[in-house]
C-alpha atoms as a PDB file:
ATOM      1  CA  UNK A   1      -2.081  18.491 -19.250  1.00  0.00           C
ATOM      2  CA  UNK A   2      -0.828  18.105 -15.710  1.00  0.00           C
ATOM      3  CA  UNK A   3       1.647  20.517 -13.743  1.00  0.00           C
ATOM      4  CA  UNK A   4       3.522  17.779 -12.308  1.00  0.00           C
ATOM      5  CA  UNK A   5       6.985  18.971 -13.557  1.00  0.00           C
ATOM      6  CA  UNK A   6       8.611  15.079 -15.144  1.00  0.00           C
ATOM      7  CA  UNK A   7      11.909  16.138 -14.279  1.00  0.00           C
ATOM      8  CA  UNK A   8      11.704  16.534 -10.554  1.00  0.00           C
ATOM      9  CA  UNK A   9       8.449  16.117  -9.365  1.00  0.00           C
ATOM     10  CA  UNK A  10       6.798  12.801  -7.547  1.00  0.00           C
ATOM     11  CA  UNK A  11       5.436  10.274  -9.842  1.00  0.00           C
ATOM     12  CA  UNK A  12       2.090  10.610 -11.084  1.00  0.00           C
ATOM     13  CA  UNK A  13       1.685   7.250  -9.581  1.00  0.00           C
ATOM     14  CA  UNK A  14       1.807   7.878  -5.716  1.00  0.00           C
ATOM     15  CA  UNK A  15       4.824   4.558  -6.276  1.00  0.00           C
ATOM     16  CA  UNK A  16       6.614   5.231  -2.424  1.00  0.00           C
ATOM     17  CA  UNK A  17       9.816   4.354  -1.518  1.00  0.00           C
ATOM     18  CA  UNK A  18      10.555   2.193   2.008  1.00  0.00           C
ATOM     19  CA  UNK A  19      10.393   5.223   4.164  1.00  0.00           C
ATOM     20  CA  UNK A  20       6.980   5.884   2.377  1.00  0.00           C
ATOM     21  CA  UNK A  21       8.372   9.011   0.423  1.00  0.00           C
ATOM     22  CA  UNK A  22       7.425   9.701  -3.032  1.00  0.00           C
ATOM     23  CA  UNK A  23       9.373   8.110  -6.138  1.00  0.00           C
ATOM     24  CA  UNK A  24      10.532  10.914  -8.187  1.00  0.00           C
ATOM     25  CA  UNK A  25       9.078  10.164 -11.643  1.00  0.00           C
ATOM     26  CA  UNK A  26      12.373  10.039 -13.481  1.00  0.00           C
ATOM     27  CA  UNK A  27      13.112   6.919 -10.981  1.00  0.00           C
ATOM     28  CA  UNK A  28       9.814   5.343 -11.445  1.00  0.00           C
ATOM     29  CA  UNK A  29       7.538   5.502 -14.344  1.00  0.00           C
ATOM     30  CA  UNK A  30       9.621   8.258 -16.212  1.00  0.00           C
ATOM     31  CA  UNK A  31      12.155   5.402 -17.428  1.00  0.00           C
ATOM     32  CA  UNK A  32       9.497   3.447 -18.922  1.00  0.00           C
ATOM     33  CA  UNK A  33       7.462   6.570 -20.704  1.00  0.00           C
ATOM     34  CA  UNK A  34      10.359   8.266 -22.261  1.00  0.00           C
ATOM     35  CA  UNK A  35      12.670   5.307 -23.134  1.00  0.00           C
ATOM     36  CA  UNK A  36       9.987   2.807 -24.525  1.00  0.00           C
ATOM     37  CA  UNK A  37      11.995   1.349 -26.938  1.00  0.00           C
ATOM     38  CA  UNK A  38      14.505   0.479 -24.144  1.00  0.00           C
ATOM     39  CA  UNK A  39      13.535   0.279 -21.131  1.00  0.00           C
ATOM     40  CA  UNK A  40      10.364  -2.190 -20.505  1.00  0.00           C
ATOM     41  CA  UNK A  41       8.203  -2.236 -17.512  1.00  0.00           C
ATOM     42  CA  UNK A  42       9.658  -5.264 -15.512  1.00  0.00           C
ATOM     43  CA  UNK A  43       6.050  -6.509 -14.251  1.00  0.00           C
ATOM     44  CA  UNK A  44       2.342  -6.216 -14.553  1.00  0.00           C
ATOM     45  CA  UNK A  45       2.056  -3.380 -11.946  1.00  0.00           C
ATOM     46  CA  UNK A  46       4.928  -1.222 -13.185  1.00  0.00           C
ATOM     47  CA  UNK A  47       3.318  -1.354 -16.239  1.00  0.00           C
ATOM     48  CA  UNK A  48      -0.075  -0.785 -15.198  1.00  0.00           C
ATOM     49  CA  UNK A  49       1.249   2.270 -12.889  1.00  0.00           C
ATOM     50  CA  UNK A  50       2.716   3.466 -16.089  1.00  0.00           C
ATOM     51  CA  UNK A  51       0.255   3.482 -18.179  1.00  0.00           C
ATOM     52  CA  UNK A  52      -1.666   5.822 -15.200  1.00  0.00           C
ATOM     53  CA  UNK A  53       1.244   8.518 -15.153  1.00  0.00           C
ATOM     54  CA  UNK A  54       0.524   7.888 -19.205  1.00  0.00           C
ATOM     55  CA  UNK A  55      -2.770   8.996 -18.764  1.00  0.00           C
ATOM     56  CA  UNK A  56      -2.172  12.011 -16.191  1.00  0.00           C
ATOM     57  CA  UNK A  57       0.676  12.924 -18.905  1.00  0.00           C
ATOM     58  CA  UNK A  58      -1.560  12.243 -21.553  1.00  0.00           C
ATOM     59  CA  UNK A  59       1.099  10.083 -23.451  1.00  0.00           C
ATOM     60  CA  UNK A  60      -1.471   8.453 -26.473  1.00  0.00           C
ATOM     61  CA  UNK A  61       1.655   6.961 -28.029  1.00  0.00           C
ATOM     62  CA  UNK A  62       2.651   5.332 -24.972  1.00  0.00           C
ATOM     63  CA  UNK A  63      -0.596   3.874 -24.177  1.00  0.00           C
ATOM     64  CA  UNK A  64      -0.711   2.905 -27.858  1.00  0.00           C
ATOM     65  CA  UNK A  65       2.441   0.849 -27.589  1.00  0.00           C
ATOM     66  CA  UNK A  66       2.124  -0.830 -23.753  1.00  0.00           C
ATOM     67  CA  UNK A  67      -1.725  -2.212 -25.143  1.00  0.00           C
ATOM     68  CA  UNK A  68      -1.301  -5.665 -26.504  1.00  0.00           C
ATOM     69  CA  UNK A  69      -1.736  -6.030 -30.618  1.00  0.00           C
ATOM     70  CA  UNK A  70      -4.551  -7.734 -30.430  1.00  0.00           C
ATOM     71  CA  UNK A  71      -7.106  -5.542 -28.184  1.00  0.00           C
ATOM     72  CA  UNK A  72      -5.339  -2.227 -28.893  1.00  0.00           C
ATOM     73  CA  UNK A  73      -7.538   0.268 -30.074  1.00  0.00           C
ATOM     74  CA  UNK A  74      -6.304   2.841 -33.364  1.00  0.00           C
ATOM     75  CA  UNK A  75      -6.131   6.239 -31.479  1.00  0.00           C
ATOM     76  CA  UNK A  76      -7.010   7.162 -27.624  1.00  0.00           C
ATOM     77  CA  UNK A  77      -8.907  10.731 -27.263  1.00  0.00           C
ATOM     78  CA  UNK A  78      -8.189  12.371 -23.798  1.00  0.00           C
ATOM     79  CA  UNK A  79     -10.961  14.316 -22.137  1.00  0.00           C
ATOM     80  CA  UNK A  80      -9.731  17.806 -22.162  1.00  0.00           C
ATOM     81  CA  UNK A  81      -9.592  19.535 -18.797  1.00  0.00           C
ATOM     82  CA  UNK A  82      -9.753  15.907 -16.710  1.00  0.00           C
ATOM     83  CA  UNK A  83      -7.507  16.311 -13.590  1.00  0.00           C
ATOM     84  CA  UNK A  84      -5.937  12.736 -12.497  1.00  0.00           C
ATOM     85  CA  UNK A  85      -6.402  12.853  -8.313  1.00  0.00           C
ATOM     86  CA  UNK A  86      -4.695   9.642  -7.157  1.00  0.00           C
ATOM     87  CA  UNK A  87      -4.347   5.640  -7.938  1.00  0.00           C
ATOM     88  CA  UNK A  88      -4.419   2.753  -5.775  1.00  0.00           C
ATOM     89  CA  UNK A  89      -3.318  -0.340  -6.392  1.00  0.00           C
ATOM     90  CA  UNK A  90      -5.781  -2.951  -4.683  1.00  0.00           C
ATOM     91  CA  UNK A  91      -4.092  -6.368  -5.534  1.00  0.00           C
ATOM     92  CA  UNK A  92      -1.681  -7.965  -7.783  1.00  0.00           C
ATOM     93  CA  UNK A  93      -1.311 -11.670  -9.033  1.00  0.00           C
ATOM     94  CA  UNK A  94       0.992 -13.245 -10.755  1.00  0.00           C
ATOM     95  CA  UNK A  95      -0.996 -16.134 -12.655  1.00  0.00           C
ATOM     96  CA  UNK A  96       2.125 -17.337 -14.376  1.00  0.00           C
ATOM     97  CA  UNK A  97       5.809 -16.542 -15.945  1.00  0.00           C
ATOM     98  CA  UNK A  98       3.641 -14.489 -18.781  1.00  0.00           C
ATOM     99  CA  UNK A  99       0.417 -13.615 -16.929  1.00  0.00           C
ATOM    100  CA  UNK A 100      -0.692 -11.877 -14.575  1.00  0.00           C
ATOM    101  CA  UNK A 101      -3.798  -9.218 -13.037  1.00  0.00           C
ATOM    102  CA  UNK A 102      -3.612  -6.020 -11.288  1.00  0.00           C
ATOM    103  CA  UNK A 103      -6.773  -4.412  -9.506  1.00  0.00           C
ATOM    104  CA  UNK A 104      -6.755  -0.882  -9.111  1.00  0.00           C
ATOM    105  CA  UNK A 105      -8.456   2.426  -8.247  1.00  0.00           C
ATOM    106  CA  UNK A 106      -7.995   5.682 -10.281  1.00  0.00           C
ATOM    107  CA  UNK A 107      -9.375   8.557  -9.534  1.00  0.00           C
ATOM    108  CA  UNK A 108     -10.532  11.669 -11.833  1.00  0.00           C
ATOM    109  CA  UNK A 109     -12.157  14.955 -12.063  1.00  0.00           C
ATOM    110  CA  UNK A 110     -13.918  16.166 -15.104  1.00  0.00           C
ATOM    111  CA  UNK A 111     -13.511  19.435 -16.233  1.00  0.00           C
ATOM    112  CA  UNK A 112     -17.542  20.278 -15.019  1.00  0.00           C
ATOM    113  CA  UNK A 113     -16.059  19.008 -11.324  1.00  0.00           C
ATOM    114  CA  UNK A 114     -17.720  15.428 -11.427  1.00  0.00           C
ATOM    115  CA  UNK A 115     -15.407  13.048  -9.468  1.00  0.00           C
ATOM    116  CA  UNK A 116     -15.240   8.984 -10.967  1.00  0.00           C
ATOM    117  CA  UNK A 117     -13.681   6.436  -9.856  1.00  0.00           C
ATOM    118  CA  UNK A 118     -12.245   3.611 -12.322  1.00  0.00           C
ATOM    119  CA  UNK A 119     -11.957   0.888 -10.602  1.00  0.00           C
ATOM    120  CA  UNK A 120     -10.739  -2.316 -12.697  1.00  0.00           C
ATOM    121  CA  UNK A 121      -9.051  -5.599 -12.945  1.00  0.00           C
ATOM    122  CA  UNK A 122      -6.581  -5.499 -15.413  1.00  0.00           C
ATOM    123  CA  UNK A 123      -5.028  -8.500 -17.443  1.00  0.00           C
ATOM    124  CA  UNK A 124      -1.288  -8.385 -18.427  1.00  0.00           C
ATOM    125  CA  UNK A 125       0.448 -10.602 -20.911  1.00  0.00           C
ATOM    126  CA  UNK A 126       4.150 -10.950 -21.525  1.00  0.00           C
ATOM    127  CA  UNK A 127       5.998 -11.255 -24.767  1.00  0.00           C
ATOM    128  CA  UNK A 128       9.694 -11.769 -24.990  1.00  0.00           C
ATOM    129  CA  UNK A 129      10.826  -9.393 -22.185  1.00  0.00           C
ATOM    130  CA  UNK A 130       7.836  -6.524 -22.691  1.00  0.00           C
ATOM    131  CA  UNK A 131       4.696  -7.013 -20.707  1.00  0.00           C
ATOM    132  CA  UNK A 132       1.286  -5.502 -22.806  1.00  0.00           C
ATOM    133  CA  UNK A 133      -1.838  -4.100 -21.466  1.00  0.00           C
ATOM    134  CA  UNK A 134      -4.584  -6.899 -22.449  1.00  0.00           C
ATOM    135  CA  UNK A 135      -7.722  -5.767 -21.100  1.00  0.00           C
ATOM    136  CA  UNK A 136      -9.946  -5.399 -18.289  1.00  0.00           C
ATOM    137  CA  UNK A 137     -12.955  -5.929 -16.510  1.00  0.00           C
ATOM    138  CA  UNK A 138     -14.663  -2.899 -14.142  1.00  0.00           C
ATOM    139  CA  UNK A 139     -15.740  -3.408 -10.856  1.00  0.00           C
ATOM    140  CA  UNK A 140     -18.649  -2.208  -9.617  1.00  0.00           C
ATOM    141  CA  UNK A 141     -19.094  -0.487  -6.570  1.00  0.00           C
ATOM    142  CA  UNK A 142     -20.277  -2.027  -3.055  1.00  0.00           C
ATOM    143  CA  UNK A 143     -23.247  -1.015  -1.610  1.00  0.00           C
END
């Protein structure tokens, strides 16, 4: 589990304001983590930058619920002693009012120190007023 304290500390996902200074994770992804039922994600990168504080936070039951129905696996196991270093959102597109794709980079540490980066193209589908997690494809690296 991560020190980042979810009361007053920056959001685990780097999310800056104008003046570039850290979103305070009950401004930014905290709202969408602890008030599911509630409070949806209002686009494809909120949600995706959700679902990485979900991870950091290792919220399964979050994750569980943002994944569309239809590719949503029945548990998620969390590698114990992974430390979450950082995420960068690459690009974002809007394919239409209910789809849309957001490349990222996350960045991890195992427990045994091996760094990895995930690097991925996500899909995003909308239902109603609740975007889902479809799926996604990896990227390799250059070079």
């Amino acid at each position: 589990m991560s020190a980042i304290d979810p009361t007053t500390g920056p959001c685990p996902c780097g999310r800056t304001d104008r003046r570039d200074k850290p979103i305070g994770y009950a401004l930014c992804c905290g709202r969408y983590l602890d008030d599911f039922e509630n409070t949806p994600a209002p686009d494809a990168e909120s949600l995706m930058r959700s679902r990485y504080s979900a991870f950091v936070l290792e919220r399964g039951e979050y994750l569980l619920a943002s994944w569309h129905a239809s590719r949503r696996p029945a548990s998620i196991e969390f590698e114990p002693g992974v430390k979450w270093l950082g995420l960068d959102i690459r690009s974002r597109s809007v394919l239409d009012a209910d789809h849309a794709e957001v490349e990222f980079v996350a960045r991890q540490r195992s427990s045994t120190g091996t760094a990895t980066r995930l690097h991925e193209r996500s899909r995003f589908v909308r239902e109603g007023e609740r975007w889902y997690y479809l799926e996604g494809d990896l990227q390799q690296p250059a070079g």
